[in-house]
PDB file of N, CA and C in Angstrom:
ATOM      1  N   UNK A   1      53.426 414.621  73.318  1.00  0.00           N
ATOM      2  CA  UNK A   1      52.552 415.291  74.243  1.00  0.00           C
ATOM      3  C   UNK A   1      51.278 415.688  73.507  1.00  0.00           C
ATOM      4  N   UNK A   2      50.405 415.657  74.616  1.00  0.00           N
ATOM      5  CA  UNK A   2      49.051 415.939  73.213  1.00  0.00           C
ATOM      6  C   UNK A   2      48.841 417.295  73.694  1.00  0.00           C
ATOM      7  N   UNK A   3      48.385 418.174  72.401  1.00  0.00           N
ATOM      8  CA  UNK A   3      47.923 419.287  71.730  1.00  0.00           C
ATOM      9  C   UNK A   3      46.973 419.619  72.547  1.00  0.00           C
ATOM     10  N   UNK A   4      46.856 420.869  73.544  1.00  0.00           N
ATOM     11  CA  UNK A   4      46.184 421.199  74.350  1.00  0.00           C
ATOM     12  C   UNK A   4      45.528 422.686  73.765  1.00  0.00           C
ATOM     13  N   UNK A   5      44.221 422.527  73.690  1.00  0.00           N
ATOM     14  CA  UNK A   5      43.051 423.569  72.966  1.00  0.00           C
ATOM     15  C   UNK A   5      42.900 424.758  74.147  1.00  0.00           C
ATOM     16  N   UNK A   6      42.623 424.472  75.598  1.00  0.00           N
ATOM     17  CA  UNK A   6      42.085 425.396  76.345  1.00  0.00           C
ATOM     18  C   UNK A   6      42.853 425.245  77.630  1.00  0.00           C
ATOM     19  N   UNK A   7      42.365 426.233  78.319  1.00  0.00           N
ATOM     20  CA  UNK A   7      43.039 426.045  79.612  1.00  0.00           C
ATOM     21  C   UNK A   7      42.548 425.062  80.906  1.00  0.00           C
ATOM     22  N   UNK A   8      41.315 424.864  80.440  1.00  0.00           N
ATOM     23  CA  UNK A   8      40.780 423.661  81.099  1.00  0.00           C
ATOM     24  C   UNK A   8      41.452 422.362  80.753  1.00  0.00           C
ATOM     25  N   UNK A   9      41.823 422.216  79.445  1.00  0.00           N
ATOM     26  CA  UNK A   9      42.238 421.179  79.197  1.00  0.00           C
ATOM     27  C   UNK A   9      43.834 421.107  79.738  1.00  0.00           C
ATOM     28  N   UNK A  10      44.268 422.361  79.800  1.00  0.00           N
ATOM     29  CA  UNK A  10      45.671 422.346  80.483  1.00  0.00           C
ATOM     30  C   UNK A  10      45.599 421.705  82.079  1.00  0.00           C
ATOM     31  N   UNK A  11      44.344 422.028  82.553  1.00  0.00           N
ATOM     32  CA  UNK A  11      44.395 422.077  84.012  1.00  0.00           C
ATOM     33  C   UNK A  11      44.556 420.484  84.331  1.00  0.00           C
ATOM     34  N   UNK A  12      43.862 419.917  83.115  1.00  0.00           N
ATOM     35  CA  UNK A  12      43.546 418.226  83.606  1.00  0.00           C
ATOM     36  C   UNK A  12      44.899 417.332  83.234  1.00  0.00           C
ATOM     37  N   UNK A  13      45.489 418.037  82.149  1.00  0.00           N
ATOM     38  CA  UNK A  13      46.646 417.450  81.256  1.00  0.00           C
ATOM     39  C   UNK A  13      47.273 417.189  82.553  1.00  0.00           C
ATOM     40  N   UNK A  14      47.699 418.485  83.160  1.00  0.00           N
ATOM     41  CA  UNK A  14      49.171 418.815  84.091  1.00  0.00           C
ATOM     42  C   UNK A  14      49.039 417.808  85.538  1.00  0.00           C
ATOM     43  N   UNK A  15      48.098 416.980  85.489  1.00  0.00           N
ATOM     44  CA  UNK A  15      48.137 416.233  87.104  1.00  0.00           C
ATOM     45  C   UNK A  15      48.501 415.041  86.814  1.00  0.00           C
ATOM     46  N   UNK A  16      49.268 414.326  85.390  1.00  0.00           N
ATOM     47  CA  UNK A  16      49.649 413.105  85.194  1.00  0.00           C
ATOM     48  C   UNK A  16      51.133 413.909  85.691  1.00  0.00           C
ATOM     49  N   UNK A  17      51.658 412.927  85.973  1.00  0.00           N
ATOM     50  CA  UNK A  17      53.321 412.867  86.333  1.00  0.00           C
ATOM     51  C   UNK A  17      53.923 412.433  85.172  1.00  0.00           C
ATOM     52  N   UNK A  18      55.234 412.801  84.934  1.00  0.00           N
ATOM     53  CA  UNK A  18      56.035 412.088  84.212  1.00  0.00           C
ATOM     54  C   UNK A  18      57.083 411.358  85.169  1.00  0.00           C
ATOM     55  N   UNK A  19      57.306 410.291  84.969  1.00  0.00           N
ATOM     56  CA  UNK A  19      58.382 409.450  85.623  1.00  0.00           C
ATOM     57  C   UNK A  19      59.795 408.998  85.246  1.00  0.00           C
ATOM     58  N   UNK A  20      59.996 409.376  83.590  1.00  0.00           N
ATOM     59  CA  UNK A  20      61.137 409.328  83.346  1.00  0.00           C
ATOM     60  C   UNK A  20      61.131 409.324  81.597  1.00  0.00           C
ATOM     61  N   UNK A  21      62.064 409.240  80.988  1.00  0.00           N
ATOM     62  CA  UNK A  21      62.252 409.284  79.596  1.00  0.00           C
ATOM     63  C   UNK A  21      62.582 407.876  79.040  1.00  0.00           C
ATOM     64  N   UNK A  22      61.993 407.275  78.082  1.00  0.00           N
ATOM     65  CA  UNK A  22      62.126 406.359  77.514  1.00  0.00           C
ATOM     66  C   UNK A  22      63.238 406.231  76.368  1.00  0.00           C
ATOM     67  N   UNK A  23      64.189 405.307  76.489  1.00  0.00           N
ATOM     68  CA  UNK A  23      64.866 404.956  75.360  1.00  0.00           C
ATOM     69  C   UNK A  23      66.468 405.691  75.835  1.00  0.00           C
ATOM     70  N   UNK A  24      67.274 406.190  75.607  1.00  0.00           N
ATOM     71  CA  UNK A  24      68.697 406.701  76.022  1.00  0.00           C
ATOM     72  C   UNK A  24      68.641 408.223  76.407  1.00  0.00           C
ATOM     73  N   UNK A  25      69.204 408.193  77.797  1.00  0.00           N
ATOM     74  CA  UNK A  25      68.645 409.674  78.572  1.00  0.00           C
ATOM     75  C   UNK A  25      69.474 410.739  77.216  1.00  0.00           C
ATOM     76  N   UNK A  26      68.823 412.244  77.421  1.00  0.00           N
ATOM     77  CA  UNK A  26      68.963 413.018  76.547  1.00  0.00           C
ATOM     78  C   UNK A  26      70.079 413.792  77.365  1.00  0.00           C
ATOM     79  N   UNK A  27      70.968 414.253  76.123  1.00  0.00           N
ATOM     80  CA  UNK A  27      71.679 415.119  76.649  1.00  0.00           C
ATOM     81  C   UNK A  27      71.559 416.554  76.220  1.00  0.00           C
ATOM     82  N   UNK A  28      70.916 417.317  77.595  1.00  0.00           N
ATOM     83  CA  UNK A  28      70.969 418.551  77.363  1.00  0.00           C
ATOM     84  C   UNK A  28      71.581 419.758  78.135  1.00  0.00           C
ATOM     85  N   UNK A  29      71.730 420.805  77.680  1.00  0.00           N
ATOM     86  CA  UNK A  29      72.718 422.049  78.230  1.00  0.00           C
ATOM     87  C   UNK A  29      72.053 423.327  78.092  1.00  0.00           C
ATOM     88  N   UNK A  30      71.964 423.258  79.765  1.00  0.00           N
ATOM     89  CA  UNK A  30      71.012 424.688  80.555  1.00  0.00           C
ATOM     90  C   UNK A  30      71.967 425.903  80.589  1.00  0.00           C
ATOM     91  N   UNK A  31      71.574 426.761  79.377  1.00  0.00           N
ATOM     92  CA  UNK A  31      72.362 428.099  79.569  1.00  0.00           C
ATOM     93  C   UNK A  31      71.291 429.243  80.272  1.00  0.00           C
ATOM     94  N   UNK A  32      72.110 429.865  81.278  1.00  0.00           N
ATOM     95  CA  UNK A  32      71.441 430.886  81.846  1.00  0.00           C
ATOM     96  C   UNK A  32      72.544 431.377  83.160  1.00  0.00           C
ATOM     97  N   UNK A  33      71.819 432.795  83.400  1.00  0.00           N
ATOM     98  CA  UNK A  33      73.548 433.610  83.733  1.00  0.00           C
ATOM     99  C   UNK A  33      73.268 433.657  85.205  1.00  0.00           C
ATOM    100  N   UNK A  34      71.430 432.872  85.825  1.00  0.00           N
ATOM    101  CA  UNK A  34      71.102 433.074  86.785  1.00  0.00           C
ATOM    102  C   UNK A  34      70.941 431.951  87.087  1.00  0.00           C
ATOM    103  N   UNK A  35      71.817 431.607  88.081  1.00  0.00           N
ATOM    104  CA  UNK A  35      71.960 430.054  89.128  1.00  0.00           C
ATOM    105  C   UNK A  35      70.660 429.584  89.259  1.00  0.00           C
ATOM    106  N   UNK A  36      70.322 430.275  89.970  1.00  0.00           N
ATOM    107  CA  UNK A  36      68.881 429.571  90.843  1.00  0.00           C
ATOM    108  C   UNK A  36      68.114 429.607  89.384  1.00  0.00           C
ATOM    109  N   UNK A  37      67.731 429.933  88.133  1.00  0.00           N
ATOM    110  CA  UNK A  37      66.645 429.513  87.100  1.00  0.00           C
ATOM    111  C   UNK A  37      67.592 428.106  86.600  1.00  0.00           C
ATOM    112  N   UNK A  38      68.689 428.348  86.902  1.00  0.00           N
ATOM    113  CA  UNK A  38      69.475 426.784  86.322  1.00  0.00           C
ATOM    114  C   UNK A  38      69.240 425.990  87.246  1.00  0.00           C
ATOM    115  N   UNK A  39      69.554 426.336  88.217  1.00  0.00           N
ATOM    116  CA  UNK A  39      69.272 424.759  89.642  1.00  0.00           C
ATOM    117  C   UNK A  39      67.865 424.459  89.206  1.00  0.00           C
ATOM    118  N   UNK A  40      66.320 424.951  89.137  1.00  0.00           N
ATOM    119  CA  UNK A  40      65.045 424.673  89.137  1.00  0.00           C
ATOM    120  C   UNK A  40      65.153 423.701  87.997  1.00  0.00           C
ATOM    121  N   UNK A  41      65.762 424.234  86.816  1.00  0.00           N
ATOM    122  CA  UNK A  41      65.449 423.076  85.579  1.00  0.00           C
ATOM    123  C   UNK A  41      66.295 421.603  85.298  1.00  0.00           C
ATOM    124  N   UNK A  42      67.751 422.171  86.251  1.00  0.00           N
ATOM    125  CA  UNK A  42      68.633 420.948  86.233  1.00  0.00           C
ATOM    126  C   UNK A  42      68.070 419.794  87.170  1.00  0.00           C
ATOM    127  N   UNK A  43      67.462 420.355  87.850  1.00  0.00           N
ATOM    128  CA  UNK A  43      66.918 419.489  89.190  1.00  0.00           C
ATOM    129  C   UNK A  43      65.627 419.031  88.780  1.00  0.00           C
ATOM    130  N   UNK A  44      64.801 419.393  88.090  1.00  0.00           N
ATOM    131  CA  UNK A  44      63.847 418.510  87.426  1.00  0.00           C
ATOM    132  C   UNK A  44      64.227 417.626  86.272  1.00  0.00           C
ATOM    133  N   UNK A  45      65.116 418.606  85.158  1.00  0.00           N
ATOM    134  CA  UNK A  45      65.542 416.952  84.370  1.00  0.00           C
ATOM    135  C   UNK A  45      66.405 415.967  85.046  1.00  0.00           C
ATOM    136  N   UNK A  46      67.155 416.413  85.880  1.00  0.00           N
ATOM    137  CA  UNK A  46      68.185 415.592  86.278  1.00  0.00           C
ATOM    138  C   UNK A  46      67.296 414.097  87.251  1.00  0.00           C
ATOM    139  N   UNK A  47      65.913 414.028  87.647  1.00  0.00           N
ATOM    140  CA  UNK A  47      65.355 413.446  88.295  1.00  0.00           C
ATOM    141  C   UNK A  47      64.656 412.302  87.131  1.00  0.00           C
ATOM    142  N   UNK A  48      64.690 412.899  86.112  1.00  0.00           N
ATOM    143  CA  UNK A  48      64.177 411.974  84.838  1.00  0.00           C
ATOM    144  C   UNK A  48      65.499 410.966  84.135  1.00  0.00           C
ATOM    145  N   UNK A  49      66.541 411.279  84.427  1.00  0.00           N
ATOM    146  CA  UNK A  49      67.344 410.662  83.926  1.00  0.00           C
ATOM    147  C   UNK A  49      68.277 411.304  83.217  1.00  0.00           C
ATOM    148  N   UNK A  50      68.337 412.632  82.639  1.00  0.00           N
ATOM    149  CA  UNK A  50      68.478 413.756  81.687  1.00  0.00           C
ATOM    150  C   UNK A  50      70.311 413.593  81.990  1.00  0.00           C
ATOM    151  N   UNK A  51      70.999 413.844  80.896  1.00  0.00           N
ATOM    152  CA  UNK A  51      72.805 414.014  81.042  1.00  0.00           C
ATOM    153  C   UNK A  51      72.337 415.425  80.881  1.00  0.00           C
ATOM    154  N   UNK A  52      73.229 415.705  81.999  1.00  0.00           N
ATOM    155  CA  UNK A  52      73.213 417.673  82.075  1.00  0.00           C
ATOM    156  C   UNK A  52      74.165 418.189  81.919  1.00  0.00           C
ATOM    157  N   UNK A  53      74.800 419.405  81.355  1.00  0.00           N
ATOM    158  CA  UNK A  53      75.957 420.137  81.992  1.00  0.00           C
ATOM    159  C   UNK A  53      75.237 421.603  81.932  1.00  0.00           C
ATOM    160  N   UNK A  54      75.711 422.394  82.544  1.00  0.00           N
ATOM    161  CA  UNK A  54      75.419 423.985  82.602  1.00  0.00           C
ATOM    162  C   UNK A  54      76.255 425.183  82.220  1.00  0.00           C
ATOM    163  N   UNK A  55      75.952 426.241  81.856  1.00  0.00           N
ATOM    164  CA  UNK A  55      76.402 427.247  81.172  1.00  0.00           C
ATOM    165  C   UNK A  55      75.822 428.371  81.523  1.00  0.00           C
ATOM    166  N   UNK A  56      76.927 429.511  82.297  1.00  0.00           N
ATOM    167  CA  UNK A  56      76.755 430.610  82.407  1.00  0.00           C
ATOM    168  C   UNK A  56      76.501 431.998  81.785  1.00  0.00           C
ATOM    169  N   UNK A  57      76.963 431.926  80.542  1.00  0.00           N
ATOM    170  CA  UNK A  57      76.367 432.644  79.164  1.00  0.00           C
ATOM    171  C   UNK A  57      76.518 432.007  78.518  1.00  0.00           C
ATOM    172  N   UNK A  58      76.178 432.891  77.384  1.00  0.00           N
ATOM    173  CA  UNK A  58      76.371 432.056  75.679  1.00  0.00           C
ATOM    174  C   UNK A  58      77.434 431.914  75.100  1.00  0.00           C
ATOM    175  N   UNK A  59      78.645 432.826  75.434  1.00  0.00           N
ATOM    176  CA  UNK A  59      79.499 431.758  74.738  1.00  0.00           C
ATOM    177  C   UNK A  59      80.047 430.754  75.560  1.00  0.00           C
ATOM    178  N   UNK A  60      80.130 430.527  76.657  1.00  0.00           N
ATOM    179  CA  UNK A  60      80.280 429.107  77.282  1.00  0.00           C
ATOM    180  C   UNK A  60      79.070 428.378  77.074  1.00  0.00           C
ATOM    181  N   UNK A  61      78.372 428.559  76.900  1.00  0.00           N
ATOM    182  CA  UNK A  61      77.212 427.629  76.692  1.00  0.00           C
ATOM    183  C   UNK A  61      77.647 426.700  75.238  1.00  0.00           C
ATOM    184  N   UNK A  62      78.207 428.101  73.827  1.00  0.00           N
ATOM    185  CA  UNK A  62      78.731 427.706  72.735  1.00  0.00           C
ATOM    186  C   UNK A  62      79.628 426.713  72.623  1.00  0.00           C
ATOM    187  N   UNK A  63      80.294 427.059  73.402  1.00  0.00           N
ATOM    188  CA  UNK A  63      81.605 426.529  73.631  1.00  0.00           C
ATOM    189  C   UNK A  63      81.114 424.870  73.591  1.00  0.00           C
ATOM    190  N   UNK A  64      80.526 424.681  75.031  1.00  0.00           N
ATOM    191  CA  UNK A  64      80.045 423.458  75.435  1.00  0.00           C
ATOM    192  C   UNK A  64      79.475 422.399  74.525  1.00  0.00           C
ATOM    193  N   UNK A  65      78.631 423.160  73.865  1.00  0.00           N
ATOM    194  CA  UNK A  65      77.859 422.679  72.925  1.00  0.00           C
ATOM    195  C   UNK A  65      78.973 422.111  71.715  1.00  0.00           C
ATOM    196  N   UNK A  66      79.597 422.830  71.334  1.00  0.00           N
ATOM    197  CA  UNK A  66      80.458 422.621  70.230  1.00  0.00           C
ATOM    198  C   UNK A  66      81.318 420.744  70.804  1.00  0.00           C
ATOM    199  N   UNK A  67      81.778 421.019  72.357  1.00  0.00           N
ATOM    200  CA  UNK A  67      82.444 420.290  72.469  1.00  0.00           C
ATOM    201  C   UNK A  67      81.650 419.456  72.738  1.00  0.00           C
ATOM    202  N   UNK A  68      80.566 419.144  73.548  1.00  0.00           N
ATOM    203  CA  UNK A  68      79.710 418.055  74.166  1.00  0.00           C
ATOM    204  C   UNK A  68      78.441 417.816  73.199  1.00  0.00           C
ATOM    205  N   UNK A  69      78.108 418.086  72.062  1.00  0.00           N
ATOM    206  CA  UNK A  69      77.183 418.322  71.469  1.00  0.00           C
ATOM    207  C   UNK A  69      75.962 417.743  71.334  1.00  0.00           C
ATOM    208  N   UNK A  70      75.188 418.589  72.543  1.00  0.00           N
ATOM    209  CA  UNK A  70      73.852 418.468  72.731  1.00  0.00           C
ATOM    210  C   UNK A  70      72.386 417.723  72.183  1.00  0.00           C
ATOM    211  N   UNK A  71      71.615 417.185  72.648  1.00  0.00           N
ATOM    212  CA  UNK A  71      70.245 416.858  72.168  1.00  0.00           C
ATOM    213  C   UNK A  71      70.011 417.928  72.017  1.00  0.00           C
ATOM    214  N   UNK A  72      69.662 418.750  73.296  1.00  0.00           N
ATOM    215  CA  UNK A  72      68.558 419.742  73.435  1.00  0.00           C
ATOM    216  C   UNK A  72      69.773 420.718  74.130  1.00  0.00           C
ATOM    217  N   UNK A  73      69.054 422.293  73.903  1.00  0.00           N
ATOM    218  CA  UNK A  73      69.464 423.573  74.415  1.00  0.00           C
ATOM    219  C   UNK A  73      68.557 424.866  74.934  1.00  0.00           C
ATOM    220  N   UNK A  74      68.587 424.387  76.425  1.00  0.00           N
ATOM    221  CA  UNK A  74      67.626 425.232  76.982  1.00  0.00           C
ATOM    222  C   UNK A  74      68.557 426.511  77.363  1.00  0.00           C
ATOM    223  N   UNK A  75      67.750 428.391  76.931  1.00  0.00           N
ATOM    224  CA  UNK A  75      68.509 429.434  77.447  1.00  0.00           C
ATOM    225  C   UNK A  75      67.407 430.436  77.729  1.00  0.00           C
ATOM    226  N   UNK A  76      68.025 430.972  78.641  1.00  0.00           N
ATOM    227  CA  UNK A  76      66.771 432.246  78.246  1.00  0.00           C
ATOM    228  C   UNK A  76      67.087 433.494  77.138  1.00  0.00           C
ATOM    229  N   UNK A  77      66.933 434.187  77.658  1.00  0.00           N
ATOM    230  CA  UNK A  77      66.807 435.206  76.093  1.00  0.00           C
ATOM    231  C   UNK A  77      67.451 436.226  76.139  1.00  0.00           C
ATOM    232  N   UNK A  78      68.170 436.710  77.728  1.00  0.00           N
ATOM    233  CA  UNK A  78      68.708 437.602  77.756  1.00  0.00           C
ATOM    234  C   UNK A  78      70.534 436.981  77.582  1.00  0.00           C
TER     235      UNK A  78
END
């Protein structure tokens, strides 16, 4: 992704689309304890191609991870 300086330059970046991920879909695991912030992000990677599973806290999220072990690990902070 290219390195964005200003917010103008954000404004122009953000109107290309992405259409999908190149090379073997990623597998990643959406921890968060609030459904609906998990449906918004599962439902956009899941449209790219993305292997998903989800997690209601952190240690099921741990858990998951340990067993399915992740590309990527999206959580929030609480």
């Amino acid at each position: 992704m290219p390195v964005i300086q200003s917010e103008d330059e954000l404004r122009r970046e953000t109107s290309h689309r992405i259409a999908g991920i190149a090379g073997s879909p990623p597998k990643i695991l959406v921890v968060d304890d609030n459904k609906e912030n998990r449906s918004v992000i599962v439902d956009l990677l899941a449209s790219l191609g993305s292997k998903l599973r989800e997690a209601t806290n952190g240690r099921e999220g741990l858990n998951i991870a340990l067993e399915w072990n992740p590309d990527v690990i999206i959580t929030d902070l609480r």
